[in-house]
Protein backbone atom coordinates (compact mmCIF):
# COMPACT_ATOMS: atom_id res chain seq x y z
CA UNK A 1 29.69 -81.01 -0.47
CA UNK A 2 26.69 -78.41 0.13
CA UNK A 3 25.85 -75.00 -1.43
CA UNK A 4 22.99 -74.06 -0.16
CA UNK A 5 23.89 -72.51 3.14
CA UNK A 6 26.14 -70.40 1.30
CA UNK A 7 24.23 -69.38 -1.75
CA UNK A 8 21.17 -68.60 1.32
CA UNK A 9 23.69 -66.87 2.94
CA UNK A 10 25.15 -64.25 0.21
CA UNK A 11 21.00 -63.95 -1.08
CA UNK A 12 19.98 -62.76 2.12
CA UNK A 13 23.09 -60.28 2.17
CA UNK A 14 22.15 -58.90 -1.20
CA UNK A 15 18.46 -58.19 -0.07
CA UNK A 16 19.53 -56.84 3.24
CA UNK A 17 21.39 -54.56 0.90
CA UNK A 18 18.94 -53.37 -1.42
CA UNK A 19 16.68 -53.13 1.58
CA UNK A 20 19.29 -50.87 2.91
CA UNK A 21 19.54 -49.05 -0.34
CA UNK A 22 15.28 -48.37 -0.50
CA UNK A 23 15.61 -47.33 2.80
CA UNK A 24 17.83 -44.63 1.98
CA UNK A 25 16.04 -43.48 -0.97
CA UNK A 26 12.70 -43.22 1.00
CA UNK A 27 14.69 -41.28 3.44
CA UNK A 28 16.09 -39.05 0.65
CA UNK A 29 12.73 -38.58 -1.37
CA UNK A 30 10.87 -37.77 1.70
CA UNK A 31 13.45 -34.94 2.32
CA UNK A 32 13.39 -34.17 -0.99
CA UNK A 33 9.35 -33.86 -0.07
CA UNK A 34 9.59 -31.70 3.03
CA UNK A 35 11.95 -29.06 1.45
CA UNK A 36 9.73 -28.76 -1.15
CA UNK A 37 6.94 -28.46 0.83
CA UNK A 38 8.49 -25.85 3.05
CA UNK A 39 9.79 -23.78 -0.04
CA UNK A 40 5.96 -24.04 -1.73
CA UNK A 41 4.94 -22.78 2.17
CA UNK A 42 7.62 -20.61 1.93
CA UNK A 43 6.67 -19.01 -1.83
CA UNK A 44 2.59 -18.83 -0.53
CA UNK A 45 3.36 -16.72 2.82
CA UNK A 46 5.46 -14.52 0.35
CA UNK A 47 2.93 -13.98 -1.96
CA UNK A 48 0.30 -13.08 0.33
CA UNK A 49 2.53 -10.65 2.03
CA UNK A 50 2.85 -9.20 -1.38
CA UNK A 51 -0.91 -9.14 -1.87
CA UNK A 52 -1.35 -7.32 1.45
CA UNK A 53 1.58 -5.07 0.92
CA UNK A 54 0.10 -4.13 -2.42
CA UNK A 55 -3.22 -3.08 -0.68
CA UNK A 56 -1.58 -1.30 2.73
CA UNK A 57 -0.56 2.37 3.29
CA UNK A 58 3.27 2.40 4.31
CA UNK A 59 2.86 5.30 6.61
CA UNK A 60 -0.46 4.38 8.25
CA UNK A 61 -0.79 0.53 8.27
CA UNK A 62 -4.46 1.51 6.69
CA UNK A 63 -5.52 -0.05 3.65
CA UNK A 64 -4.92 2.32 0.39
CA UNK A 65 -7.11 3.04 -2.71
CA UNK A 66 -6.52 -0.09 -4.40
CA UNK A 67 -7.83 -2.22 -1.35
CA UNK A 68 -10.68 0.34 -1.40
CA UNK A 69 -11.23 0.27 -4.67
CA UNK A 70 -12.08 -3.80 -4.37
CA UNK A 71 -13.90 -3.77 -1.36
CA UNK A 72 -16.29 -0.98 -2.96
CA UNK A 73 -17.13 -2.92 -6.18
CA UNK A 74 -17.35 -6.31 -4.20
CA UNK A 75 -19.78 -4.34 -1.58
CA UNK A 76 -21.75 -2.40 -4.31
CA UNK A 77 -22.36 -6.49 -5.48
CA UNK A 78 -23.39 -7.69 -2.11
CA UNK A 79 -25.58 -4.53 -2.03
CA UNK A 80 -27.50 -4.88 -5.51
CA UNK A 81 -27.90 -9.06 -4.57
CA UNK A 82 -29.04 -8.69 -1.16
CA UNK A 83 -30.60 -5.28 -1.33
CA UNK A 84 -29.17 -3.65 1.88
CA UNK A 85 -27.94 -0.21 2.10
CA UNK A 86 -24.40 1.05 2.52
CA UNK A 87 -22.81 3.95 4.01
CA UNK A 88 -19.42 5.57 3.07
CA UNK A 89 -17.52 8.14 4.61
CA UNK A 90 -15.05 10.75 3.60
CA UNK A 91 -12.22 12.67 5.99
CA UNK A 92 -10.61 15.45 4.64
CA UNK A 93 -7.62 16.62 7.00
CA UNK A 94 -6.98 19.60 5.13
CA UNK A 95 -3.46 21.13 3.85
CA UNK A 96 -0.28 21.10 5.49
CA UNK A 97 -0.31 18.16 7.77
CA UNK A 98 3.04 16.31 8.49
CA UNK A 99 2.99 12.87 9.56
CA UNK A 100 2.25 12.11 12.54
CA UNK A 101 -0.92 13.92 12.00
CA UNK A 102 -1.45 11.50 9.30
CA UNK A 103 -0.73 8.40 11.32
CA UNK A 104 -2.57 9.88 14.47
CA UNK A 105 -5.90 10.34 12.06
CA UNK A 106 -5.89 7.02 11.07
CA UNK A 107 -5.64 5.69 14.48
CA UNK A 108 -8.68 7.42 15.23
CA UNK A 109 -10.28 6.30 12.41
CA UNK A 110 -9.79 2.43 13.54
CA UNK A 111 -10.49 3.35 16.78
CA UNK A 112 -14.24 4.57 15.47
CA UNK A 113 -15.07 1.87 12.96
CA UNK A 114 -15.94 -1.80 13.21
CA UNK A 115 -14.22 -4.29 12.43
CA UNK A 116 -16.52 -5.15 9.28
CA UNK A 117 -15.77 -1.45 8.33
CA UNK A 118 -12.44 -0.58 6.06
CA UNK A 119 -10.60 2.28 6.15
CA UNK A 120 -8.68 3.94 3.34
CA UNK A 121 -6.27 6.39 2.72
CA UNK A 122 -6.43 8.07 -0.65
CA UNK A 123 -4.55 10.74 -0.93
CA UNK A 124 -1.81 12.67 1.15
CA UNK A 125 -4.52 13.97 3.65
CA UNK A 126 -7.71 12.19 2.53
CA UNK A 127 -9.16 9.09 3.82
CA UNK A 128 -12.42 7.08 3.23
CA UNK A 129 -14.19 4.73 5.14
CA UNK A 130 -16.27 1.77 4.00
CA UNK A 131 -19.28 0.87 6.44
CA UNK A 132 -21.38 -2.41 4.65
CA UNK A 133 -24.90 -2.31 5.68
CA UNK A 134 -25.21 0.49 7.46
CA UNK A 135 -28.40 2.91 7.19
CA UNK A 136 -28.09 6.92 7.43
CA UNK A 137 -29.16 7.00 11.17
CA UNK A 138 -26.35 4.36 12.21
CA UNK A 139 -23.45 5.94 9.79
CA UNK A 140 -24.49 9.83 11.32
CA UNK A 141 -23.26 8.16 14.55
CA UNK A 142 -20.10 7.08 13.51
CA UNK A 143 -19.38 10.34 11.73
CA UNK A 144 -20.19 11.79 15.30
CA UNK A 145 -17.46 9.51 16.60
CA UNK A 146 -14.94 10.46 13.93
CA UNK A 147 -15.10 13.97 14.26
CA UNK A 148 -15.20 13.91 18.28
CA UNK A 149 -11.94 11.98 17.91
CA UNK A 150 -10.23 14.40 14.96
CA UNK A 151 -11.55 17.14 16.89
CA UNK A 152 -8.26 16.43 19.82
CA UNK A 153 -5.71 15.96 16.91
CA UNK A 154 -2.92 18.94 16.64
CA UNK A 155 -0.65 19.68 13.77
CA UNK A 156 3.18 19.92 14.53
CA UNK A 157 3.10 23.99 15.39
CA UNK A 158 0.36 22.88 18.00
CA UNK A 159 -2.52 24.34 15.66
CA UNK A 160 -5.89 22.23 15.85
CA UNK A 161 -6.97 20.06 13.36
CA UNK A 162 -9.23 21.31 10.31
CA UNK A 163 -10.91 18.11 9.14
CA UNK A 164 -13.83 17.71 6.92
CA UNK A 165 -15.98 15.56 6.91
CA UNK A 166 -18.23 14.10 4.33
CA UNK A 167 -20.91 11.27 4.18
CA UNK A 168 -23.24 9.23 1.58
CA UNK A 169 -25.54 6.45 2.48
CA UNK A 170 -26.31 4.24 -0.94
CA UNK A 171 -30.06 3.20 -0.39
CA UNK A 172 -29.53 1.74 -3.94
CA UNK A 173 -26.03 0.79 -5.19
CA UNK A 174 -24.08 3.22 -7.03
CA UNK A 175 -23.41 1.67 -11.05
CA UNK A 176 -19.51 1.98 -10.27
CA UNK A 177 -17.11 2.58 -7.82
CA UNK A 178 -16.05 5.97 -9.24
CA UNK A 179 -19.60 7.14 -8.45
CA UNK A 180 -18.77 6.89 -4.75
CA UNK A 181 -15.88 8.22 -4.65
CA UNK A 182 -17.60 11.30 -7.03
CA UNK A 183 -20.23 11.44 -4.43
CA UNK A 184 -18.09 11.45 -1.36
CA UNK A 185 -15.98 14.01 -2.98
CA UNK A 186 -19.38 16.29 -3.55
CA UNK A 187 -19.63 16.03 0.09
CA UNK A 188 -16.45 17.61 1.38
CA UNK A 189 -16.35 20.08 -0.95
CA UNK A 190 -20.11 21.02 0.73
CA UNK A 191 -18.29 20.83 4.22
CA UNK A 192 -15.00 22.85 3.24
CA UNK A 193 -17.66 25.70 1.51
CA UNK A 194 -18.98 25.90 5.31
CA UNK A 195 -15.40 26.98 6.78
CA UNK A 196 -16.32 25.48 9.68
CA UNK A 197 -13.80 22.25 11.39
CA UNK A 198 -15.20 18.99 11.05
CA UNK A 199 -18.71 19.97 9.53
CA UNK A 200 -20.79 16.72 8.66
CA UNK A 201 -22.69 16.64 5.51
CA UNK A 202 -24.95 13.90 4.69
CA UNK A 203 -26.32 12.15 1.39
CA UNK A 204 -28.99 9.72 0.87
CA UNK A 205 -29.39 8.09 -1.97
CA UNK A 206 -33.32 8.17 -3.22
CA UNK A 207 -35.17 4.98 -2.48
CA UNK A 208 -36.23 3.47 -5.87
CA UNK A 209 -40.00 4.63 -7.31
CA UNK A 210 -42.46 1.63 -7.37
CA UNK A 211 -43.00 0.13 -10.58
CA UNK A 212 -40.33 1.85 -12.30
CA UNK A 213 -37.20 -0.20 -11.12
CA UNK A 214 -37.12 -2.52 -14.16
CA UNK A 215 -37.20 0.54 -16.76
């Protein structure tokens, strides 16, 4: 009497089985891989949309002062390593605007700027703009553009817009970010003094003396 057919017979069931049984569990740990991989996606595109939430104006879609903030201190570094100027400039929509002003303003202000520049809202009628290396003579032009498209804004009653409009070129960058925002300030205060709509002020930052930079 023979065994062997039978005992080949059952050993090749057994390894068919565990076969069978690897199979699955490849199966299951590579699910087990791709739903974690989708909830890590998943937990990344959430946090980013946090980030960018953190750093965007509900009501305009602009950036706000905390996106600012961190584009000014990482351009005042580019500025002070690479020694190109920078020009920054402040709106100033005056009181009593609703809304859609509001909104309107800052779709002019995109409109205007580059897409290297960044544009800020500060306050409930105050904006800034961010323009990386950009002299005097280039930023007066896009303060030209900004105030020829504020000029066609109207408040709700149908009144005309009252904007000021302030701007500082940084031949040399500032020491801090509060120092631009302290000199852009300076700036429409000079252009509200004026009582005129949408006066343009301008700053330049004094070139550094020879010989005395290190001192």
């Amino acid at each position: 009497m023979s065994f062997g057919r039978p005992v080949k017979a059952a050993a090749g069931s057994y390894f068919s089985a565990m076969l069978r049984d690897c199979a699955a569990l490849i199966v299951l740990a590579l699910a087990a891989i791709g739903a974690l991989s989708w909830t890590i996606m998943a937990l990344r595109r959430s946090l980013a949309r946090e980030r960018r939430l953190a750093r965007v104006d509900d009501l305009t879609g602009v950036r706000n002062a905390r996106a600012f903030r961190e584009a000014a201190a990482a351009e005042i570094e580019r500025a002070r390593r690479y020694q190109h100027p920078f020009s920054v400039a402040a709106i100033d929509l005056g009181s009593r605007v609703g809304d859609d002003l509001v909104r309107a303003a800052a779709t002019v202000l995109r409109g205007a700027l580059r897409a290297t520049d960044l544009v800020a809202r500060l306050g409930r009628d105050e904006f800034i703009a961010l323009l990386p290396e950009t002299s005097a003579a280039s930023a007066r032009i896009v303060l030209d553009k900004l105030r020829s498209g504020l000029a066609d804004l109207r408040t709700s009653d149908g009144r005309p817009a009252m904007p000021s409009i302030g701007g500082v070129t940084f031949l040399n960058p500032p020491p801090a970010v509060e120092e631009i925002v302290r000199a852009t300030d300076e700036r429409i205060a000079e252009a509200k003094s004026t009582g005129t709509p949408s006066h343009i002020t301008w700053n330049a930052a004094p070139p550094p003396v020879p010989g005395l930079e290190g001192r």
